[in-house]
C-alpha atoms as a PDB file:
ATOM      1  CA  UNK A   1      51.971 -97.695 -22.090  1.00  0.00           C
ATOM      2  CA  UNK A   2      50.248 -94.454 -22.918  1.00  0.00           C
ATOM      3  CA  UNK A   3      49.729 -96.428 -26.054  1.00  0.00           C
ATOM      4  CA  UNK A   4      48.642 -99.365 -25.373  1.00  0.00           C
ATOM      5  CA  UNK A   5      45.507 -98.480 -23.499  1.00  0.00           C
ATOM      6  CA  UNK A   6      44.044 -96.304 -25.865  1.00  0.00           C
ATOM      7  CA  UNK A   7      44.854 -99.538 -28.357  1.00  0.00           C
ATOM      8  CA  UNK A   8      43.462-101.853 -26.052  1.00  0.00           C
ATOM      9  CA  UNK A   9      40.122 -99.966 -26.075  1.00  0.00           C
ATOM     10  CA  UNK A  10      39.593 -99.730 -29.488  1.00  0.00           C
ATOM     11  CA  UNK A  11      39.753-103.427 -29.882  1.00  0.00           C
ATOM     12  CA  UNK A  12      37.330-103.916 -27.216  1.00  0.00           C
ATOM     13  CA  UNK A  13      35.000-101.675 -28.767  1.00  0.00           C
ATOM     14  CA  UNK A  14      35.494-103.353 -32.082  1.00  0.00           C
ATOM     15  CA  UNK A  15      34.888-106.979 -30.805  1.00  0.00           C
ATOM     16  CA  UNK A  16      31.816-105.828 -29.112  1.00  0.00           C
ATOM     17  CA  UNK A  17      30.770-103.887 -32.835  1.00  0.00           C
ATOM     18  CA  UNK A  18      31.429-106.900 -34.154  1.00  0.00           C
ATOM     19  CA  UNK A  19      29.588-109.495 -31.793  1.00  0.00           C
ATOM     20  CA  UNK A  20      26.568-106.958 -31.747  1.00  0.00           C
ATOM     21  CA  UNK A  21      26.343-107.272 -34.918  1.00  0.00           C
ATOM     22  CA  UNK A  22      26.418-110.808 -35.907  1.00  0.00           C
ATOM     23  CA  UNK A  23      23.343-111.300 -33.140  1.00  0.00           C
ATOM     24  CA  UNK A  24      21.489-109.003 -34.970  1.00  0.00           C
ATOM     25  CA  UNK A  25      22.241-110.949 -38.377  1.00  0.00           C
ATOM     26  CA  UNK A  26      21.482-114.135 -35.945  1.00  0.00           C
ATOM     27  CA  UNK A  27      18.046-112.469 -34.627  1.00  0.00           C
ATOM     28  CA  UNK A  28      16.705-111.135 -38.140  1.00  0.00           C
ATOM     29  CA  UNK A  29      17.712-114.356 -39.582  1.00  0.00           C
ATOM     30  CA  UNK A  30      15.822-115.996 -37.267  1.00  0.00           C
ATOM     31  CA  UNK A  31      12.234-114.609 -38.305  1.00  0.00           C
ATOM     32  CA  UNK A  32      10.070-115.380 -41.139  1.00  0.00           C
ATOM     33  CA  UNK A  33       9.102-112.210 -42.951  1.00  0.00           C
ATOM     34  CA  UNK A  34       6.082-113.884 -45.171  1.00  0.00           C
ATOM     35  CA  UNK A  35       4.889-115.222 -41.554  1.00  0.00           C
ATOM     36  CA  UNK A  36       4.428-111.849 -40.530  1.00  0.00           C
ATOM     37  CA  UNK A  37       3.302-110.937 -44.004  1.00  0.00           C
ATOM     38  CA  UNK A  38       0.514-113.576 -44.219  1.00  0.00           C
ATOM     39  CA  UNK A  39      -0.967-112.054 -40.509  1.00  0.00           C
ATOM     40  CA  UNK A  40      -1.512-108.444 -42.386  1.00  0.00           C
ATOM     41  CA  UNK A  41      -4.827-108.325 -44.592  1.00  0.00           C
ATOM     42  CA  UNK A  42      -5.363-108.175 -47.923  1.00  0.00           C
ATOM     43  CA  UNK A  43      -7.894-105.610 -49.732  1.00  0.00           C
ATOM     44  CA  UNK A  44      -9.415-106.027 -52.866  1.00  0.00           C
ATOM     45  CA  UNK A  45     -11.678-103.659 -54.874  1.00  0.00           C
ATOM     46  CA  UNK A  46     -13.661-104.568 -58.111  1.00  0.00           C
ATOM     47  CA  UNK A  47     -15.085-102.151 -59.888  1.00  0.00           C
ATOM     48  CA  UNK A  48     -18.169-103.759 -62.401  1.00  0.00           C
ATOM     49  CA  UNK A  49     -19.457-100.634 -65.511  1.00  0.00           C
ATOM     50  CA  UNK A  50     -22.648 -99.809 -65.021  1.00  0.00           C
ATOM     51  CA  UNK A  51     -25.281-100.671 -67.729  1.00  0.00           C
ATOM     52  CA  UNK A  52     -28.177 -98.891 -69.129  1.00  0.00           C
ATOM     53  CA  UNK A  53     -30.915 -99.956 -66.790  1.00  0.00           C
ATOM     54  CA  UNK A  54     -28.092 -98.985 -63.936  1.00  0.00           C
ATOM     55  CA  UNK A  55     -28.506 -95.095 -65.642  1.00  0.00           C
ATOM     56  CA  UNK A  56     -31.878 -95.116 -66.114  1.00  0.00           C
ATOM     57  CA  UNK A  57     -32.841 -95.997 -62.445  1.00  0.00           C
ATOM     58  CA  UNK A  58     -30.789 -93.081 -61.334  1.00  0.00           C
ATOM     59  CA  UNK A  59     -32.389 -90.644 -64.307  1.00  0.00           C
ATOM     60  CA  UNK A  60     -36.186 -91.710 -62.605  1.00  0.00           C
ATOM     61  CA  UNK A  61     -35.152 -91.501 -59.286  1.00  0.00           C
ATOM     62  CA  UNK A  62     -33.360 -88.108 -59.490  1.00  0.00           C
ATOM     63  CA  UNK A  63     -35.859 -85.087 -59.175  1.00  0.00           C
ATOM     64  CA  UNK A  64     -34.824 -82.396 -61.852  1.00  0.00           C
ATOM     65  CA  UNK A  65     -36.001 -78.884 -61.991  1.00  0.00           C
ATOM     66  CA  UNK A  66     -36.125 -76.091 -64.428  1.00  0.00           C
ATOM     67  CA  UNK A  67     -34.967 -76.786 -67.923  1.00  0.00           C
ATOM     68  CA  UNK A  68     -32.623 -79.744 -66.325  1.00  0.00           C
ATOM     69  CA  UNK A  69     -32.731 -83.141 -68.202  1.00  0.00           C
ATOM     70  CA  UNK A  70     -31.138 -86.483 -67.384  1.00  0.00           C
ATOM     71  CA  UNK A  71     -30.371 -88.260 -70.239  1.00  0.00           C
ATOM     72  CA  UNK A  72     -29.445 -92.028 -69.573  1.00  0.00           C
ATOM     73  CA  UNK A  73     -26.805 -93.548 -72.402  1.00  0.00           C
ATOM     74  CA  UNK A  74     -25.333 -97.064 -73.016  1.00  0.00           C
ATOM     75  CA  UNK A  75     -21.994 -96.203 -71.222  1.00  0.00           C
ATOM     76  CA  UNK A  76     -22.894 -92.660 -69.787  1.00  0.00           C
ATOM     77  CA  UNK A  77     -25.458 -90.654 -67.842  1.00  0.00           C
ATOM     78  CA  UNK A  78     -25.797 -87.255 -69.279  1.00  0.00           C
ATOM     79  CA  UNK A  79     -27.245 -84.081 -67.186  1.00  0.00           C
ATOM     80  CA  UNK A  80     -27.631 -81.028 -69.050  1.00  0.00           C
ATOM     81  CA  UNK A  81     -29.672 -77.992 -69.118  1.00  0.00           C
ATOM     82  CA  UNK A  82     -30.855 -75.745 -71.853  1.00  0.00           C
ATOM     83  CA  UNK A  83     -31.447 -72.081 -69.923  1.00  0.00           C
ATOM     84  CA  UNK A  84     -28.348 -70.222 -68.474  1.00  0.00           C
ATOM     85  CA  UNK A  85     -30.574 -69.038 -66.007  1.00  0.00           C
ATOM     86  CA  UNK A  86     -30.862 -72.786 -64.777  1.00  0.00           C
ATOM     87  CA  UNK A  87     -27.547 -73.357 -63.337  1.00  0.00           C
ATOM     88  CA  UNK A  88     -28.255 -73.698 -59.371  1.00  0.00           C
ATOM     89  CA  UNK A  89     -30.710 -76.393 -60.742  1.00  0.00           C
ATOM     90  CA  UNK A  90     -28.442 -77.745 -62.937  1.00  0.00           C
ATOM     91  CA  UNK A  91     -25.689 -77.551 -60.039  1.00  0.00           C
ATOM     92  CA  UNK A  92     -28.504 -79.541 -57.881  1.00  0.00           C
ATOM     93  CA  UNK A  93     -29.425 -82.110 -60.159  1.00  0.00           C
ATOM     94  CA  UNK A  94     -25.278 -83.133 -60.974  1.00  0.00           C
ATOM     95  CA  UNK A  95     -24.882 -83.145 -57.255  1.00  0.00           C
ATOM     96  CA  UNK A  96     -27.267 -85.176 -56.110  1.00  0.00           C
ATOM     97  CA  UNK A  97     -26.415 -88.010 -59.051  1.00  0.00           C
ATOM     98  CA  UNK A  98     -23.054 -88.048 -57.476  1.00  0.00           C
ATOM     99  CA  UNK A  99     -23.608 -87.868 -54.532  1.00  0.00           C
ATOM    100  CA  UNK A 100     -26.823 -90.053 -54.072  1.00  0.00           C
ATOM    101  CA  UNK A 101     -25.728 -92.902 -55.146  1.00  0.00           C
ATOM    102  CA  UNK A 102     -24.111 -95.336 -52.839  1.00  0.00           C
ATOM    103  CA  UNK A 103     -21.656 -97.774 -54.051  1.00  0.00           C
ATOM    104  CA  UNK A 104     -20.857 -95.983 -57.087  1.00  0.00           C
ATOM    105  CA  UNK A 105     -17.333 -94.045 -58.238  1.00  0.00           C
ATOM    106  CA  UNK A 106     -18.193 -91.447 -60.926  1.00  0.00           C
ATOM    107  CA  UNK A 107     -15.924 -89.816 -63.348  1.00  0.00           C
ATOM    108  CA  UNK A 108     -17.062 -86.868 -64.942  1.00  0.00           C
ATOM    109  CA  UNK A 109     -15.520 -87.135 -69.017  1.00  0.00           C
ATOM    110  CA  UNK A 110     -17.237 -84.092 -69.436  1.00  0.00           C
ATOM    111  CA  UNK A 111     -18.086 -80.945 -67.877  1.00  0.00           C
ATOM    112  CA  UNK A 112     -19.213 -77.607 -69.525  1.00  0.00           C
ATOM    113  CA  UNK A 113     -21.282 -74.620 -68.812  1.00  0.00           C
ATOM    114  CA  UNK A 114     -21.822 -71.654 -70.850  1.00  0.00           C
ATOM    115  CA  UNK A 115     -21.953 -72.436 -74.385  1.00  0.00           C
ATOM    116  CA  UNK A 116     -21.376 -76.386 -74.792  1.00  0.00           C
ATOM    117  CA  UNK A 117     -20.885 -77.561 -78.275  1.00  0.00           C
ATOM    118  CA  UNK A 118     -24.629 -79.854 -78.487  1.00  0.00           C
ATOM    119  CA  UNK A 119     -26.375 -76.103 -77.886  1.00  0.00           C
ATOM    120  CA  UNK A 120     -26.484 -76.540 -74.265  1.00  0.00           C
ATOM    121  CA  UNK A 121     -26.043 -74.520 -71.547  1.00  0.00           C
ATOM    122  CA  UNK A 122     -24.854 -76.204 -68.793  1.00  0.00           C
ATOM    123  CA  UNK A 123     -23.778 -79.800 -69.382  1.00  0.00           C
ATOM    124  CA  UNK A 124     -22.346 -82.817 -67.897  1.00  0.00           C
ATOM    125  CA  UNK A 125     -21.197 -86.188 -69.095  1.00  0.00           C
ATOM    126  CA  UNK A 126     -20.517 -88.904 -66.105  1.00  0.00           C
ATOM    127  CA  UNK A 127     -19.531 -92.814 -65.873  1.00  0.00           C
ATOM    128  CA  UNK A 128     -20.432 -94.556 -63.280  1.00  0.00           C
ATOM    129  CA  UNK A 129     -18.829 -97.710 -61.758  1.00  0.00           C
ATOM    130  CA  UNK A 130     -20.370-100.259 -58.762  1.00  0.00           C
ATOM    131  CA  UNK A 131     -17.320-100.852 -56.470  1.00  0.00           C
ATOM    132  CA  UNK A 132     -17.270-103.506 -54.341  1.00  0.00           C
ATOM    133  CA  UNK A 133     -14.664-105.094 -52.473  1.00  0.00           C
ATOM    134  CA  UNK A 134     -13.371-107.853 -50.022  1.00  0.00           C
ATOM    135  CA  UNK A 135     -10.756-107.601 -47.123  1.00  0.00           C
ATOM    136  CA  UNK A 136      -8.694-111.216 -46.356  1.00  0.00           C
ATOM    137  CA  UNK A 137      -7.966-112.144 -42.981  1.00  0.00           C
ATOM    138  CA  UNK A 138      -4.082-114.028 -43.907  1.00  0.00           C
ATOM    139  CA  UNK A 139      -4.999-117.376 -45.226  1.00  0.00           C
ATOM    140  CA  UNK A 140      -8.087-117.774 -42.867  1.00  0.00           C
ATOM    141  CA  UNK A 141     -11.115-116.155 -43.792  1.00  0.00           C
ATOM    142  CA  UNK A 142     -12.379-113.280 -46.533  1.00  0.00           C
ATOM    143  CA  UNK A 143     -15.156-110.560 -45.215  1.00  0.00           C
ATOM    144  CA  UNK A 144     -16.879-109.442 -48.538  1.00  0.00           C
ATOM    145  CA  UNK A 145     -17.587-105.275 -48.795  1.00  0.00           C
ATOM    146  CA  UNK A 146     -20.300-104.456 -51.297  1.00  0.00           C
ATOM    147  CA  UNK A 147     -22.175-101.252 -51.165  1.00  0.00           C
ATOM    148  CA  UNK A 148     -25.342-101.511 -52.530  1.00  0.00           C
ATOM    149  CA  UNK A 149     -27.733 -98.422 -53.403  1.00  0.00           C
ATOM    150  CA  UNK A 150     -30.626 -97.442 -51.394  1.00  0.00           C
ATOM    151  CA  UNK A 151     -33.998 -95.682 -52.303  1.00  0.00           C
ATOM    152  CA  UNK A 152     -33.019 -91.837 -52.351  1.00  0.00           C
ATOM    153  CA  UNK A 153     -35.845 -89.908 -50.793  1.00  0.00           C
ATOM    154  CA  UNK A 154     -37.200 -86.933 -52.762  1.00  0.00           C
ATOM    155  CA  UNK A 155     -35.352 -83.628 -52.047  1.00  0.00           C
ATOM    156  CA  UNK A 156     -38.067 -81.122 -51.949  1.00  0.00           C
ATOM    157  CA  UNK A 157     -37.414 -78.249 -54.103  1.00  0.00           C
ATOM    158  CA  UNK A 158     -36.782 -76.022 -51.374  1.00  0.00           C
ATOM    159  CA  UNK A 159     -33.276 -77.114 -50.059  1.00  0.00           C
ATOM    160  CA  UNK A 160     -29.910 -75.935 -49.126  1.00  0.00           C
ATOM    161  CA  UNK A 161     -30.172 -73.821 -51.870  1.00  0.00           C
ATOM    162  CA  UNK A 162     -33.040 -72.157 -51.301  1.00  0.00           C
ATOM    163  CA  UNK A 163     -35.910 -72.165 -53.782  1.00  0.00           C
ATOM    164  CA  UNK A 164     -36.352 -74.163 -56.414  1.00  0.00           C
ATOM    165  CA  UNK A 165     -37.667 -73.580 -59.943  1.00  0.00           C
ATOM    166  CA  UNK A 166     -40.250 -76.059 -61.001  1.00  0.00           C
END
């Protein structure tokens, strides 16, 4: 007797392990994943080069101070500066083309300052992409995201970091 209860428990507690789990196979057999998958949005992002005419809009919208140039390319935007006294300019100028520009992911290939092998002092070389992007509702709709630039207004000289050269 003392061992047949302790047996007789054990066998309860298995049949109920056992029945618990073949509901559970029953319950997660019973929903449909991709259902549940098709209710959770989809994001897409494009990202489109820039061109030429892309660079040189930023180069004549961007104020530049000092001996700070802003050389547009085919594939690249190019700021450098020829005085090493000119690097808080410099600083400025980079800044402001990344950071004035909505809509557009930069990577910098380049970035020097001291002595840079073309002579100059300071000197960077950026790419620019447009990124836009669109967000599906499951199979219903698609809401379209595209950032487009806006008119940058013209930083004064005097700004966060204090006077400007110019």
């Amino acid at each position: 007797m003392k061992l047949l209860m302790p047996l007789l428990a054990w066998t309860i507690a298995l049949i109920t392990t056992a029945g618990a789990a073949l509901e559970l196979h029953h319950a997660r057999d019973g929903t449909d994943a991709t259902a549940a998958l098709s209710a959770v949005p989809r994001f897409s992002i494009k990202e489109t080069a820039l061109l030429q005419k892309d660079y040189q809009a930023i180069q004549k919208k961007t104020p530049v101070y000092g001996s700070v140039e802003i050389v547009p390319g085919g594939s690249s935007l190019i700021v450098k500066a020829s005085a090493l006294s000119d690097y808080a300019a410099w600083r400025l100028t980079l800044d402001q083309v990344l950071l004035d520009n909505p809509g557009i992911s930069w990577r910098i290939d380049t970035l020097c300052s001291g002595r840079c092998p073309g002579g100059e002092a300071h000197q960077a070389i950026l790419r620019g992409v447009h990124l836009s992007g669109s967000v599906e509702q499951g199979n219903s709709s698609t809401l379209s995201i595209t950032q487009s630039s806006t008119s940058v207004s013209s930083l004064s000289p005097v700004g966060r970091y204090g006077k400007g050269r110019g």
